[in-house]
N, C-alpha and C. Protein backbone atom coordinates (compact mmCIF):
# COMPACT_ATOMS: atom_id res chain seq x y z
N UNK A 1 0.56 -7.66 -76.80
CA UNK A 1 0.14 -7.98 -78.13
C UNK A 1 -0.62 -6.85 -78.77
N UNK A 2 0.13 -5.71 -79.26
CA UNK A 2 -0.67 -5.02 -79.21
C UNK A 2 -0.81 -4.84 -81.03
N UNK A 3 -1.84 -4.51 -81.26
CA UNK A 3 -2.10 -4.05 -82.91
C UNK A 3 -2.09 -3.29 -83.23
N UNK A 4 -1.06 -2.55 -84.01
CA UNK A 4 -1.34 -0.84 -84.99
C UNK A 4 -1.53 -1.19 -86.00
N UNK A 5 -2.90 -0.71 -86.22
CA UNK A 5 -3.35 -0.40 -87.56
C UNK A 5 -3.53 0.72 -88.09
N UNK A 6 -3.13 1.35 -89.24
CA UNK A 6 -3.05 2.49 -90.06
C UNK A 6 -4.00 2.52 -91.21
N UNK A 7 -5.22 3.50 -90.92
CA UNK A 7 -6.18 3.06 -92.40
C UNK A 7 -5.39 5.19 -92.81
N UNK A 8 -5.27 4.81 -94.32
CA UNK A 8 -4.62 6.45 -94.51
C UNK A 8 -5.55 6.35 -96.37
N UNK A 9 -5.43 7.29 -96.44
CA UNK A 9 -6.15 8.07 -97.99
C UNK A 9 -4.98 7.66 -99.06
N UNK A 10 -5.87 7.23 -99.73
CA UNK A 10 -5.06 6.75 -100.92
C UNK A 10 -4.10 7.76 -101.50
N UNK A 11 -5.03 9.22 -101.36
CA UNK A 11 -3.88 9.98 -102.42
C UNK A 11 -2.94 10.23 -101.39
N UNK A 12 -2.48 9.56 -100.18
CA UNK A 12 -0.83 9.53 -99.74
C UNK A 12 0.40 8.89 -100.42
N UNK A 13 -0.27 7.96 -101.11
CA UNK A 13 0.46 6.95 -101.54
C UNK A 13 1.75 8.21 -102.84
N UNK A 14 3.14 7.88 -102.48
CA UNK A 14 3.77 8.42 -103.47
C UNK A 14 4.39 9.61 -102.57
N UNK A 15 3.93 10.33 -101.71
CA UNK A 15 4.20 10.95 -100.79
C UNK A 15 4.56 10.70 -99.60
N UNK A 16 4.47 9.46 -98.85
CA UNK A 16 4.33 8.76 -97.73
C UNK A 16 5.11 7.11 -97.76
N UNK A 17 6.10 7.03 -97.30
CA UNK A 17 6.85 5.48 -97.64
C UNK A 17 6.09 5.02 -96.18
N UNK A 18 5.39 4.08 -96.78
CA UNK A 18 4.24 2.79 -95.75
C UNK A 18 4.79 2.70 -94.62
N UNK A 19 5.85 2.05 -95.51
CA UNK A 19 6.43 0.92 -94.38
C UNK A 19 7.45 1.38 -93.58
N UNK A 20 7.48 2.25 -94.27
CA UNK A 20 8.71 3.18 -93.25
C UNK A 20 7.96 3.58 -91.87
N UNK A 21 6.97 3.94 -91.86
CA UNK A 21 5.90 4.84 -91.67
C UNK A 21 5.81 3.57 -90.01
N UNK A 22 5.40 2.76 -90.86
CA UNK A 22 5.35 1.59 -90.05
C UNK A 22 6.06 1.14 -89.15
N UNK A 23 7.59 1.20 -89.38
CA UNK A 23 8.41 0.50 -89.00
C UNK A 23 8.57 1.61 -87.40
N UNK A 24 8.53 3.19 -88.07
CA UNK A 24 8.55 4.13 -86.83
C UNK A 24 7.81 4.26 -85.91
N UNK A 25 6.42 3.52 -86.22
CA UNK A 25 5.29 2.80 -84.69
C UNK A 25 5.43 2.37 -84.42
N UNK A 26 6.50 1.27 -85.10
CA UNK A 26 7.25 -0.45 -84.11
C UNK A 26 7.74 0.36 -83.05
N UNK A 27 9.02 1.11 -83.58
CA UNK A 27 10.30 1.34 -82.45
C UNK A 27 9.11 2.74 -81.18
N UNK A 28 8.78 3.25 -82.05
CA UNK A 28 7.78 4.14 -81.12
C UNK A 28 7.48 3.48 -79.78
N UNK A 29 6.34 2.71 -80.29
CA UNK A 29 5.45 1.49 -79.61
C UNK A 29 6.66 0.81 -78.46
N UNK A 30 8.02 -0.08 -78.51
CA UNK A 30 8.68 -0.18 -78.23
C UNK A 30 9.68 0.40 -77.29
N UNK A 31 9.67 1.75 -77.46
CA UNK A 31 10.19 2.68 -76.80
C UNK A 31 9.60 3.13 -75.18
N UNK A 32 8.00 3.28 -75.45
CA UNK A 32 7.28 3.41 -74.21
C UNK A 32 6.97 2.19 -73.17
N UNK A 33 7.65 0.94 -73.28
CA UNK A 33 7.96 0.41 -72.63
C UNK A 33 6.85 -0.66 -71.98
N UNK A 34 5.64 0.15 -72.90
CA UNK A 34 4.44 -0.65 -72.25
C UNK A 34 4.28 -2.07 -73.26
N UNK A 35 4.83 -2.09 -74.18
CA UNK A 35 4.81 -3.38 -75.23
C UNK A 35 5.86 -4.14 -75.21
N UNK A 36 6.28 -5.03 -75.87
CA UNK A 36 7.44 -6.19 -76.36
C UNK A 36 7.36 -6.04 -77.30
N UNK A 37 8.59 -6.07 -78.28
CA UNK A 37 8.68 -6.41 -79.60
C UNK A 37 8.02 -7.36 -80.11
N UNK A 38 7.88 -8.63 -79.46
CA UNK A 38 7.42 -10.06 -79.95
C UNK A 38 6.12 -9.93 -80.79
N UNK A 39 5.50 -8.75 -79.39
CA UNK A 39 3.66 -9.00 -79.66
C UNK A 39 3.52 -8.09 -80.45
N UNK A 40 4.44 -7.28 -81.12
CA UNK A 40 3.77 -5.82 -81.97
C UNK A 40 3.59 -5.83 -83.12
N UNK A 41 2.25 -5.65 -83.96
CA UNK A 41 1.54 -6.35 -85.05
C UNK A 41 1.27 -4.63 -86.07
N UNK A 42 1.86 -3.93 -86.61
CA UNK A 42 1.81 -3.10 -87.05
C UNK A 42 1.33 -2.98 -88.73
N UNK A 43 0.07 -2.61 -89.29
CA UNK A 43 -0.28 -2.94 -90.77
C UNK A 43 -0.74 -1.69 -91.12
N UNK A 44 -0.80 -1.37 -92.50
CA UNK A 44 -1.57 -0.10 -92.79
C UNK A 44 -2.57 -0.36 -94.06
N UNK A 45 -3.70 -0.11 -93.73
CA UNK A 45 -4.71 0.03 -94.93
C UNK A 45 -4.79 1.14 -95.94
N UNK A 46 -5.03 1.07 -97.03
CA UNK A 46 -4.94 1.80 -98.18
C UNK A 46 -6.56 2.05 -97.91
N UNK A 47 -7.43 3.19 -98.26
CA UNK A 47 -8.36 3.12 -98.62
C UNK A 47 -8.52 4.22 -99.60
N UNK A 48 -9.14 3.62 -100.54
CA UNK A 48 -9.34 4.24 -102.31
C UNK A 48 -10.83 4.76 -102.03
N UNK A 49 -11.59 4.41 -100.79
CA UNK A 49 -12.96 5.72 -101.32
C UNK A 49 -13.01 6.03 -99.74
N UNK A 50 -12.82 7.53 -99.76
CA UNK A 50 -13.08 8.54 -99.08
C UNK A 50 -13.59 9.48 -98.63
N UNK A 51 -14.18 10.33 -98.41
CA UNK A 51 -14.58 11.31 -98.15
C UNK A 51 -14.29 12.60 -97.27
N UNK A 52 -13.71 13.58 -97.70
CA UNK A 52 -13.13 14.39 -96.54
C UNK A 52 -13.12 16.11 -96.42
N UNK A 53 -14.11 16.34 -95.50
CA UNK A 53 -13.87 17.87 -95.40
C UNK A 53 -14.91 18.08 -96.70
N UNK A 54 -14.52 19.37 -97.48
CA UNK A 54 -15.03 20.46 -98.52
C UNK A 54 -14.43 19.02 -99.75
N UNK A 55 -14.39 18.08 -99.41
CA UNK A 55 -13.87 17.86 -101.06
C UNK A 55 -12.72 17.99 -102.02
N UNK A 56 -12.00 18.71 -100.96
CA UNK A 56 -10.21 19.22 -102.01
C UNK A 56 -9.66 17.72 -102.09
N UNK A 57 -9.31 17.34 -103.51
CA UNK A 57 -8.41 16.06 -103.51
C UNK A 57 -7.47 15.85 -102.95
N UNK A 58 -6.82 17.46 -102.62
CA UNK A 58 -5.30 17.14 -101.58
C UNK A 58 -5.76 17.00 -100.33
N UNK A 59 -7.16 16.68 -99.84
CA UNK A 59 -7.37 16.57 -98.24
C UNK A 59 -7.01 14.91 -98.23
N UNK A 60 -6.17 14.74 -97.08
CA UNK A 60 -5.75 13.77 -96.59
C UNK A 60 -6.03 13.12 -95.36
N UNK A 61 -6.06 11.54 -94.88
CA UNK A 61 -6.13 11.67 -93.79
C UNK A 61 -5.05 10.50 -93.33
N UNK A 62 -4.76 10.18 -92.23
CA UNK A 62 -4.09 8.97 -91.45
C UNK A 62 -4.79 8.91 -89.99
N UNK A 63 -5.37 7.12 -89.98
CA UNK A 63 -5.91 7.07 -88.46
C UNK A 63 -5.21 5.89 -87.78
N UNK A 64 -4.88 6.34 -87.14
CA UNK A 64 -3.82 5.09 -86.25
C UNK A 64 -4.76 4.51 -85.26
N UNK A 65 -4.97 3.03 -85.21
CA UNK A 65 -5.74 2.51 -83.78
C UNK A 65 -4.65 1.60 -83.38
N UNK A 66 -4.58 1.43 -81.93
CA UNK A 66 -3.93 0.15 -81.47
C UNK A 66 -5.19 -0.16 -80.35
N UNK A 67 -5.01 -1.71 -80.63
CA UNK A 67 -5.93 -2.35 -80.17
C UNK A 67 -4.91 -3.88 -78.74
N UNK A 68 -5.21 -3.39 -77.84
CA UNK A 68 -4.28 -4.04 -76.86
C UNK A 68 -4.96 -4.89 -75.65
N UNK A 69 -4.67 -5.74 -75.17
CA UNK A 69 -5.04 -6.54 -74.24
C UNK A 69 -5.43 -5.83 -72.66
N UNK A 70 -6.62 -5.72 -72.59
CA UNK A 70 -6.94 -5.22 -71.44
C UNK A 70 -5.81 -5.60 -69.96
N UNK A 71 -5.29 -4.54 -69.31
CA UNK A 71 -5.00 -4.81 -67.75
C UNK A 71 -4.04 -3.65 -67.51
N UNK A 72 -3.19 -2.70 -68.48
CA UNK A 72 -2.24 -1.84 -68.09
C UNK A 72 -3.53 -0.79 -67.89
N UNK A 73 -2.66 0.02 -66.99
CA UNK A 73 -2.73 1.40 -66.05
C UNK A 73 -2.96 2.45 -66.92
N UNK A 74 -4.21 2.92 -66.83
CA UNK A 74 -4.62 4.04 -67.63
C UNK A 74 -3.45 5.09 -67.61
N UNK A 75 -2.74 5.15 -66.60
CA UNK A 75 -1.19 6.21 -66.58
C UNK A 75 -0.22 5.45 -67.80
N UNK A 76 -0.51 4.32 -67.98
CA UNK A 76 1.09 3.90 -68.83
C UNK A 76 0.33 4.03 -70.09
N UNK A 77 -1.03 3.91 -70.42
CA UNK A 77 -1.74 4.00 -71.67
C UNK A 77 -1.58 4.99 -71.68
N UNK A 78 -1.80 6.55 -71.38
CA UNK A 78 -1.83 7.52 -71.67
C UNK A 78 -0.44 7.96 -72.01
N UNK A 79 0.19 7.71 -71.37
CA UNK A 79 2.18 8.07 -71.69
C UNK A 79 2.29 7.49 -73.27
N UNK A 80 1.85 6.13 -73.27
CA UNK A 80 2.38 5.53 -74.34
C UNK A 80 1.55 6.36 -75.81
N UNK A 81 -0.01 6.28 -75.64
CA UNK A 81 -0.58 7.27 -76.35
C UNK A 81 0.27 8.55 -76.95
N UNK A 82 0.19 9.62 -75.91
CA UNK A 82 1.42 10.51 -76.20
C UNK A 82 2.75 10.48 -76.94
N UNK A 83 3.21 9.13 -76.52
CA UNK A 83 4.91 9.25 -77.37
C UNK A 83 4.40 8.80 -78.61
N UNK A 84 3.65 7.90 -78.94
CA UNK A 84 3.59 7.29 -80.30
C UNK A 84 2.73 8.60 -81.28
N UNK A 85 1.64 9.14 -80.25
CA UNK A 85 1.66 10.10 -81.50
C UNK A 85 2.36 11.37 -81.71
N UNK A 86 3.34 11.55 -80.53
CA UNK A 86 4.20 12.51 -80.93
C UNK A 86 5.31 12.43 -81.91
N UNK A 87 5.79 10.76 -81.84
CA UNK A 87 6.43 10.08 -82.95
C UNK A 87 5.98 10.55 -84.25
N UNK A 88 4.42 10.27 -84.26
CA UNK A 88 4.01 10.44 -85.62
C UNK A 88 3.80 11.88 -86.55
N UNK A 89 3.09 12.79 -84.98
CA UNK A 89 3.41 14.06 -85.49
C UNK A 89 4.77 14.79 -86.04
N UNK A 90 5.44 13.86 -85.53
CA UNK A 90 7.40 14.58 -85.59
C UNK A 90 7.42 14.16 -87.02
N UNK A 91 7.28 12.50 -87.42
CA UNK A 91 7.39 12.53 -88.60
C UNK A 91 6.73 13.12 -89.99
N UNK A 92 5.73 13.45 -89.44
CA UNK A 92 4.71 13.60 -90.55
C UNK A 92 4.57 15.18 -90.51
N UNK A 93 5.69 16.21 -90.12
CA UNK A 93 5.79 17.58 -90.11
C UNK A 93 5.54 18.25 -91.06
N UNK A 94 6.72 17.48 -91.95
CA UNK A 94 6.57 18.13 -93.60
C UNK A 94 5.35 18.09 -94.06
N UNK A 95 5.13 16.80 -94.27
CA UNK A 95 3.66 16.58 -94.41
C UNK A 95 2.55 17.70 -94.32
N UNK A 96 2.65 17.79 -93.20
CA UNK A 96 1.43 19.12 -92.77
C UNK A 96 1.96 20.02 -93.33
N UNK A 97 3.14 20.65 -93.31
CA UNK A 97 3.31 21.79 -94.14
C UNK A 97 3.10 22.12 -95.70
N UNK A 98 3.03 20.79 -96.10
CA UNK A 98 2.87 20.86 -97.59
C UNK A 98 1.33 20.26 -98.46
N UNK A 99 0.37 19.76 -97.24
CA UNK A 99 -0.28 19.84 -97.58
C UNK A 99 -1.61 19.33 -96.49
N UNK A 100 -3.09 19.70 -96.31
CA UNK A 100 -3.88 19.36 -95.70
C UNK A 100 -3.88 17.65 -95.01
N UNK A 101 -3.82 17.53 -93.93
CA UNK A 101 -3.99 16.26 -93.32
C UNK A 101 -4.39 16.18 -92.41
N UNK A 102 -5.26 15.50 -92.18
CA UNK A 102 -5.68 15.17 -90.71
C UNK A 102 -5.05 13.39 -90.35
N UNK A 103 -4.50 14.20 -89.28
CA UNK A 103 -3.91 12.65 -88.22
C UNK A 103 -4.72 12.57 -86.85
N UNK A 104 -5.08 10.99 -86.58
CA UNK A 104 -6.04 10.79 -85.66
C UNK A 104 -5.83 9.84 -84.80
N UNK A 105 -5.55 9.20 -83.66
CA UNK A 105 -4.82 8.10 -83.03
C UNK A 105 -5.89 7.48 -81.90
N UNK A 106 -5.65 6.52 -81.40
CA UNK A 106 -7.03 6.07 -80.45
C UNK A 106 -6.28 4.39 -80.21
N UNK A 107 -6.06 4.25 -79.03
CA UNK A 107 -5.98 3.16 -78.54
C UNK A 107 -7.30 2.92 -77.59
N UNK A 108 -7.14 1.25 -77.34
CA UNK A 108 -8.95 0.53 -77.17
C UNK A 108 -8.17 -0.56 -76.80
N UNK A 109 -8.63 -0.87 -75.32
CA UNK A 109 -8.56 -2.62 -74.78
C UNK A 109 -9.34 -3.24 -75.43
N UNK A 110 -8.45 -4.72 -75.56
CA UNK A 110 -9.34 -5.93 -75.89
C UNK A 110 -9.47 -6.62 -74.59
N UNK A 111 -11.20 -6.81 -74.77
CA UNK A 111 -11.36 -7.98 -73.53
C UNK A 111 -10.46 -9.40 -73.81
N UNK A 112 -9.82 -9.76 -72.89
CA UNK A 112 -9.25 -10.79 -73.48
C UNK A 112 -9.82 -12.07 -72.73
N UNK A 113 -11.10 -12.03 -72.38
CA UNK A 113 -12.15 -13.17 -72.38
C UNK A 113 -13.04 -13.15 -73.99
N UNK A 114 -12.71 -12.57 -74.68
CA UNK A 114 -13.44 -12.26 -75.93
C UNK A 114 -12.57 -12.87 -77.03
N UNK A 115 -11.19 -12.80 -76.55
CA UNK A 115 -10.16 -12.60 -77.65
C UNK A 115 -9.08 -13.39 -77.76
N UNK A 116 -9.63 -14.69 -78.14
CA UNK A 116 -8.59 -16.08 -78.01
C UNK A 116 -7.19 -15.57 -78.95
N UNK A 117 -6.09 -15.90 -78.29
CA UNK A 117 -5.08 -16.00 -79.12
C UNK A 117 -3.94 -17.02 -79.20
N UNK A 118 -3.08 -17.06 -80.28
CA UNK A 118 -2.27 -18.16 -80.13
C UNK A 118 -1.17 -17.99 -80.98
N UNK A 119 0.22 -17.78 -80.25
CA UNK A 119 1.47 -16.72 -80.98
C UNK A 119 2.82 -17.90 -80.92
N UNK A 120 3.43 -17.96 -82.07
CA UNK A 120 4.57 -18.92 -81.75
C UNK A 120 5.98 -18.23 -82.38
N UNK A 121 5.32 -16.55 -82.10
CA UNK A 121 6.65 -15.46 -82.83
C UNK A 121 7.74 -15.47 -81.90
N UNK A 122 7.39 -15.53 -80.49
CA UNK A 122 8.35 -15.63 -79.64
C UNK A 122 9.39 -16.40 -79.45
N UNK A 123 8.65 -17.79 -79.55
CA UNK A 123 9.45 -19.13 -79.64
C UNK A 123 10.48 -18.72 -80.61
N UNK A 124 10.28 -18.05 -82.10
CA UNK A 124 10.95 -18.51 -82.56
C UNK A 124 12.16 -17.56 -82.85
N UNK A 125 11.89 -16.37 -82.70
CA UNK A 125 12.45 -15.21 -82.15
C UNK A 125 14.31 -16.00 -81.12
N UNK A 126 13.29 -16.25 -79.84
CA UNK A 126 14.21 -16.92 -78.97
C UNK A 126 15.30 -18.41 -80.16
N UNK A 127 14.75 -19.24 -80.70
CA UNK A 127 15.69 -19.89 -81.08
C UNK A 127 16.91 -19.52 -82.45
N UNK A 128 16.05 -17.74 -83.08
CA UNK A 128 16.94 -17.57 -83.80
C UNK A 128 18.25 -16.44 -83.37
N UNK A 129 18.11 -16.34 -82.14
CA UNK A 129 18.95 -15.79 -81.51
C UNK A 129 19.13 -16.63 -80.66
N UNK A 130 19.31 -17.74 -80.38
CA UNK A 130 20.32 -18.75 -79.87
C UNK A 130 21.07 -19.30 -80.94
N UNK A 131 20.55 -19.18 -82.45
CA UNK A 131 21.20 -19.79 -83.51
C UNK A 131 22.22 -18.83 -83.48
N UNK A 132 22.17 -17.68 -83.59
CA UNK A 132 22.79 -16.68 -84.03
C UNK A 132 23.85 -16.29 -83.25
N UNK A 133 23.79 -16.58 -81.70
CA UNK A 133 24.77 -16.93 -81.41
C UNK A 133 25.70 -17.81 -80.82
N UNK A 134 25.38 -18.82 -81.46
CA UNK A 134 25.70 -20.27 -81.60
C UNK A 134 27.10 -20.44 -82.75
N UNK A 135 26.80 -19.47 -84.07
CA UNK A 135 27.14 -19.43 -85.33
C UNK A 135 27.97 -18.46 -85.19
């Protein structure tokens, strides 16, 4: 169940498709093998007041956290760390070339004696692919 959240600088907006953006931490996230599709909760925050560096309006930033259920192997966290932000660095190339950004990434266990949860994405996941191929 893991959470990516994206807080990024407003003046990306127009330069940067969100959700696209987004969708490439799903399959990322997905890829390293340490997640499920079911549990992967991917959102990005806009934030309109900033502060960054010397002040240039073109300074930018993007901070990626995923926030995940304590018990995997500091070896599969660290792999997975790596691919997702190499994902992001790959995408966000141009980016850097065309203008100041800082990208920042940080995954963090949740105690999950702290952290009640209650998910019925799966369930339904599973019955729309029994519909689907049913039909």
């Amino acid at each position: 169940m893991p959470h990516f959240t994206i807080e990024y600088s407003a003046n990306l907006d127009g330069d940067l498709d969100m959700v696209a953006f987004c969708e490439m931490l799903k399959k990322a996230g997905i890829e390293t093998g340490v997640f499920e599709e079911p549990g992967i909760r991917v959102r990005a925050l806009r934030c309109d007041a900033y502060s960054i560096a010397d002040g240039n309006p073109a300074n930018a930033f993007i901070d990626i956290s995923v926030r995940l259920r304590a018990g995997r192997e500091l070896e599969r966290r660290k792999a997975a760390t790596q691919h997702i932000f190499a994902a992001a660095e790959a995408y966000l190339e141009e980016m850097f070339k065309a203008r100041p950004l800082a990208l920042s990434f940080e995954m963090r266990d949740i105690d999950p004696e702290l952290s009640p949860k209650r998910n019925s994405i799966r369930e339904h996941m599973k019955r729309a692919g029994a519909k689907a191929q049913a039909g």
